[in-house]
C-alpha atoms as a PDB file:
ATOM      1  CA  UNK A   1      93.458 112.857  22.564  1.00  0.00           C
ATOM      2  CA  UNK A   2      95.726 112.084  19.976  1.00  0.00           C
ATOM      3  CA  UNK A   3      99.092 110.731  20.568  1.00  0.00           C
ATOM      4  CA  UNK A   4     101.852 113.917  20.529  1.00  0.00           C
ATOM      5  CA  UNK A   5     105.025 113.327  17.925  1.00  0.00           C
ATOM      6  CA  UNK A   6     108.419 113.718  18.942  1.00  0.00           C
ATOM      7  CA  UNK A   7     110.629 115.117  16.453  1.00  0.00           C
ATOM      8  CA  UNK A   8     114.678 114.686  16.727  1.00  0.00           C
ATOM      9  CA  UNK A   9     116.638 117.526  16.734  1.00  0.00           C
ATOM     10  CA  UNK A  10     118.269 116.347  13.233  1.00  0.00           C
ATOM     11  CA  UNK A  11     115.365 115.917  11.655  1.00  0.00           C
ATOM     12  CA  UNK A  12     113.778 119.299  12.892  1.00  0.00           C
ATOM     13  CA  UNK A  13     117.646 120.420  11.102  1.00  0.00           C
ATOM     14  CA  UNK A  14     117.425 118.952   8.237  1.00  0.00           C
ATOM     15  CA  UNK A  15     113.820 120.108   7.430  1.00  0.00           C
ATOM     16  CA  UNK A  16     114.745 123.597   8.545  1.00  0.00           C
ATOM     17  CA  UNK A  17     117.046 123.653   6.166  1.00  0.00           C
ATOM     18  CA  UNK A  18     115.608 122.531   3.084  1.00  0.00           C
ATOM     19  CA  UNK A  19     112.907 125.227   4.254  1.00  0.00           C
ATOM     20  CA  UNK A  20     115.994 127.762   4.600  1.00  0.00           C
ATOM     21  CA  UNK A  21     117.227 126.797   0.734  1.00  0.00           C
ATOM     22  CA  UNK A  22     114.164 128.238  -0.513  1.00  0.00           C
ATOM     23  CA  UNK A  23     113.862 125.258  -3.152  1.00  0.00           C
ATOM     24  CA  UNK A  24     110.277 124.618  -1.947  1.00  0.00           C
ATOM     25  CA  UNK A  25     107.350 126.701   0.499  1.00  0.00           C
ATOM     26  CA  UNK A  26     107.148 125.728   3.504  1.00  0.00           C
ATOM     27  CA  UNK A  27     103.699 124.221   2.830  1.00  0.00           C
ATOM     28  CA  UNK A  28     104.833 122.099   0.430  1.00  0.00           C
ATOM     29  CA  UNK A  29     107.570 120.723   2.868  1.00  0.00           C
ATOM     30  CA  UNK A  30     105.131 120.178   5.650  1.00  0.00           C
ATOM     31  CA  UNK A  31     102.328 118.846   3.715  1.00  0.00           C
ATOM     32  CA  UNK A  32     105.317 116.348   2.431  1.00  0.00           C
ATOM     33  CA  UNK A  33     106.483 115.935   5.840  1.00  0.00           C
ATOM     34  CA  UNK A  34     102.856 115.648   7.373  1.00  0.00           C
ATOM     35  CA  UNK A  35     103.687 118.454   9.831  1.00  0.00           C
ATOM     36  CA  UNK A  36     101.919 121.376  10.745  1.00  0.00           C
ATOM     37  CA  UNK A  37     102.853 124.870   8.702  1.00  0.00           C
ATOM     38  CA  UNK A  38     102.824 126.875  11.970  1.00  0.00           C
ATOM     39  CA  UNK A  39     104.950 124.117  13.341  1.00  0.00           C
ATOM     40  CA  UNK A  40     107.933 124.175  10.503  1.00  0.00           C
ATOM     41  CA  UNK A  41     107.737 128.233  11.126  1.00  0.00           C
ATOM     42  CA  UNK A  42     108.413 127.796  15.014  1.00  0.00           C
ATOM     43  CA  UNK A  43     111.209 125.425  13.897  1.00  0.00           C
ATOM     44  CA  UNK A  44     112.828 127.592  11.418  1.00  0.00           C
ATOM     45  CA  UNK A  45     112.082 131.042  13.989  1.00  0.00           C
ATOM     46  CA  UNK A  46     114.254 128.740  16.674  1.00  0.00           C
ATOM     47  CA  UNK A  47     116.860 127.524  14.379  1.00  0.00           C
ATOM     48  CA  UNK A  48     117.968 130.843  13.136  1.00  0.00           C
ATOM     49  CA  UNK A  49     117.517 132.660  16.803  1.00  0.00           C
ATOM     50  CA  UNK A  50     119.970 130.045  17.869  1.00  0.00           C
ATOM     51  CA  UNK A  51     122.080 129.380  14.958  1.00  0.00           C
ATOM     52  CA  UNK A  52     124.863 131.644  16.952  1.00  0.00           C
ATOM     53  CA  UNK A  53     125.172 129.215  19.269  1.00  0.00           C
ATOM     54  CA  UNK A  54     127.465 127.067  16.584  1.00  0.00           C
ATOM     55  CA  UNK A  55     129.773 128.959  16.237  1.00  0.00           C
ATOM     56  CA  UNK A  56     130.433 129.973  20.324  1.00  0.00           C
ATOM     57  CA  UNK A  57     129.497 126.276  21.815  1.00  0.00           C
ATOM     58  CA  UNK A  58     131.852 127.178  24.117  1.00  0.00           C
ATOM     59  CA  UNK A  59     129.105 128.532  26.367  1.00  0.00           C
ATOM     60  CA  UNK A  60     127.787 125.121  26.651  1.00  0.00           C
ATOM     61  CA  UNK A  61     131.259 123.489  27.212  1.00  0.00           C
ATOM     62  CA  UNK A  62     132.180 125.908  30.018  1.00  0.00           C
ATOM     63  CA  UNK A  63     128.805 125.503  31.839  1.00  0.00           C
ATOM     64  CA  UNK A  64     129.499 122.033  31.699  1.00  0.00           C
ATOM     65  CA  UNK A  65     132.777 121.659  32.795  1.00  0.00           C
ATOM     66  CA  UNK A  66     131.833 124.419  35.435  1.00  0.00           C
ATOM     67  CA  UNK A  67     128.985 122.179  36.718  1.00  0.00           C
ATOM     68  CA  UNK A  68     131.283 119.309  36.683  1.00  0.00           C
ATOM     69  CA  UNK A  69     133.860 120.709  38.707  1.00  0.00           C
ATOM     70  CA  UNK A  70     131.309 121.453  41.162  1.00  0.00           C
ATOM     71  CA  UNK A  71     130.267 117.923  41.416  1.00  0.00           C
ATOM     72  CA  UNK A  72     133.988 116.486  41.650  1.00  0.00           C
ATOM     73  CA  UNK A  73     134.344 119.182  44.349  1.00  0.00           C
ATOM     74  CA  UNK A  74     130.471 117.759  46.166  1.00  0.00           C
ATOM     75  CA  UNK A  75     131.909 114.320  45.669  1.00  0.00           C
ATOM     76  CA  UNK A  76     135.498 115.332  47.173  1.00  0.00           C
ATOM     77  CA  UNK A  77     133.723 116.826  49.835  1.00  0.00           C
ATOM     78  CA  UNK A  78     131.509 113.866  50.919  1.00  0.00           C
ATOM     79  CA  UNK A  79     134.483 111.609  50.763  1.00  0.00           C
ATOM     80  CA  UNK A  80     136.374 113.676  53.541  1.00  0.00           C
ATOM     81  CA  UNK A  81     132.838 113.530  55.352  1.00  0.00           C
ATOM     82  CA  UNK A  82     132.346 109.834  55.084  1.00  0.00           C
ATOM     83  CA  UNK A  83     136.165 109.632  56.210  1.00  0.00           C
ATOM     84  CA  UNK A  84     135.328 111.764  59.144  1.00  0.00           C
ATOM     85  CA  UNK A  85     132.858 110.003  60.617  1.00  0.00           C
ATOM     86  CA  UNK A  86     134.703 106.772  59.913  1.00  0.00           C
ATOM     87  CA  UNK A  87     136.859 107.172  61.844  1.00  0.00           C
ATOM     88  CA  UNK A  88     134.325 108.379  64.938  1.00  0.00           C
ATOM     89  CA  UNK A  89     132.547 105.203  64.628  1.00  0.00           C
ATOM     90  CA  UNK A  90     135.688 103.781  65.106  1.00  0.00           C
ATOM     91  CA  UNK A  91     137.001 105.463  67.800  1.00  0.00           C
ATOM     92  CA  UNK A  92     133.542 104.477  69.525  1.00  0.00           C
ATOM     93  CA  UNK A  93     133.912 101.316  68.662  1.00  0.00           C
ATOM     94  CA  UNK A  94     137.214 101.130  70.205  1.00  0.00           C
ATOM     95  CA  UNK A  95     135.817 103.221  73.649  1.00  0.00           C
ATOM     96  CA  UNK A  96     132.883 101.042  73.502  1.00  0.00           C
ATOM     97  CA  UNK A  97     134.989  98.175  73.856  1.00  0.00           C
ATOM     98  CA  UNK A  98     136.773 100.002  76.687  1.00  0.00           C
ATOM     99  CA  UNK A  99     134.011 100.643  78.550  1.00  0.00           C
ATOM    100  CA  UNK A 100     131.842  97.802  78.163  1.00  0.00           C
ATOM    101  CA  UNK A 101     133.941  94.909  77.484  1.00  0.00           C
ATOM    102  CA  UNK A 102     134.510  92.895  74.265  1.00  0.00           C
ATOM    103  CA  UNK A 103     131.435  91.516  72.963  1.00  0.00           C
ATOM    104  CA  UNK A 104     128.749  94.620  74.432  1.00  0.00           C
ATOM    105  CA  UNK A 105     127.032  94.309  70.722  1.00  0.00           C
ATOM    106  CA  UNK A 106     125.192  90.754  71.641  1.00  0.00           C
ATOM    107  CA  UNK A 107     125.221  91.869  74.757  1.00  0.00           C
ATOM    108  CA  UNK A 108     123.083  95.485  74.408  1.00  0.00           C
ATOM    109  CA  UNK A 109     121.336  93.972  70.954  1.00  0.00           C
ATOM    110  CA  UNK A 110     123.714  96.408  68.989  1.00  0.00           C
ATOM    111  CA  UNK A 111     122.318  96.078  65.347  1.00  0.00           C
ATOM    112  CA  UNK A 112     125.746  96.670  63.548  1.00  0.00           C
END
């Protein structure tokens, strides 16, 4: 099997557009291009579905900070966790020592 191109999104934009001017068919711009016809139509049919989208990017922006401030709020919340159970492995520590006497790691092969 042949090896599959990958086409940037600018240069799928700029070759839309020259399609879009109208200056030349699009079989003339993908025989120039050495692209498939079918597969300059599929770009231009998903540039102009989405062309909306630049003008209310917004959409993008606000799922991103909304997925962000989920994350900072994950993070926040693992911190407190990781705090948490700090501060039970020292307060076993500490009742370890208590109970056992300083020194019960060598003495029960305690891997920490």
């Amino acid at each position: 099997m042949g090896k599959k191109n990958v086409y940037s999104a600018e240069y799928k934009s700029k070759i839309v557009i020259e399609a879009l001017q109208g200056e030349k068919s699009i079989g003339e711009i993908a025989t120039r291009e050495n692209i498939n016809p079918t597969m300059l139509k599929n770009w231009k049919t998903e540039f102009i579905a989405n062309a909306a989208n630049a003008f209310n990017g917004s959409k993008s922006e606000k799922e991103a900070k909304r997925i962000a401030e989920k994350e900072k709020k994950h993070k926040e919340s693992l911190e407190r966790e990781v705090g948490h159970l700090t501060m039970q492995v020292n307060w076993l520590k500490k009742k370890s020592d208590e109970l056992f006497g300083s020194g019960w790691e060598e003495k029960y092969d305690y891997p920490g």
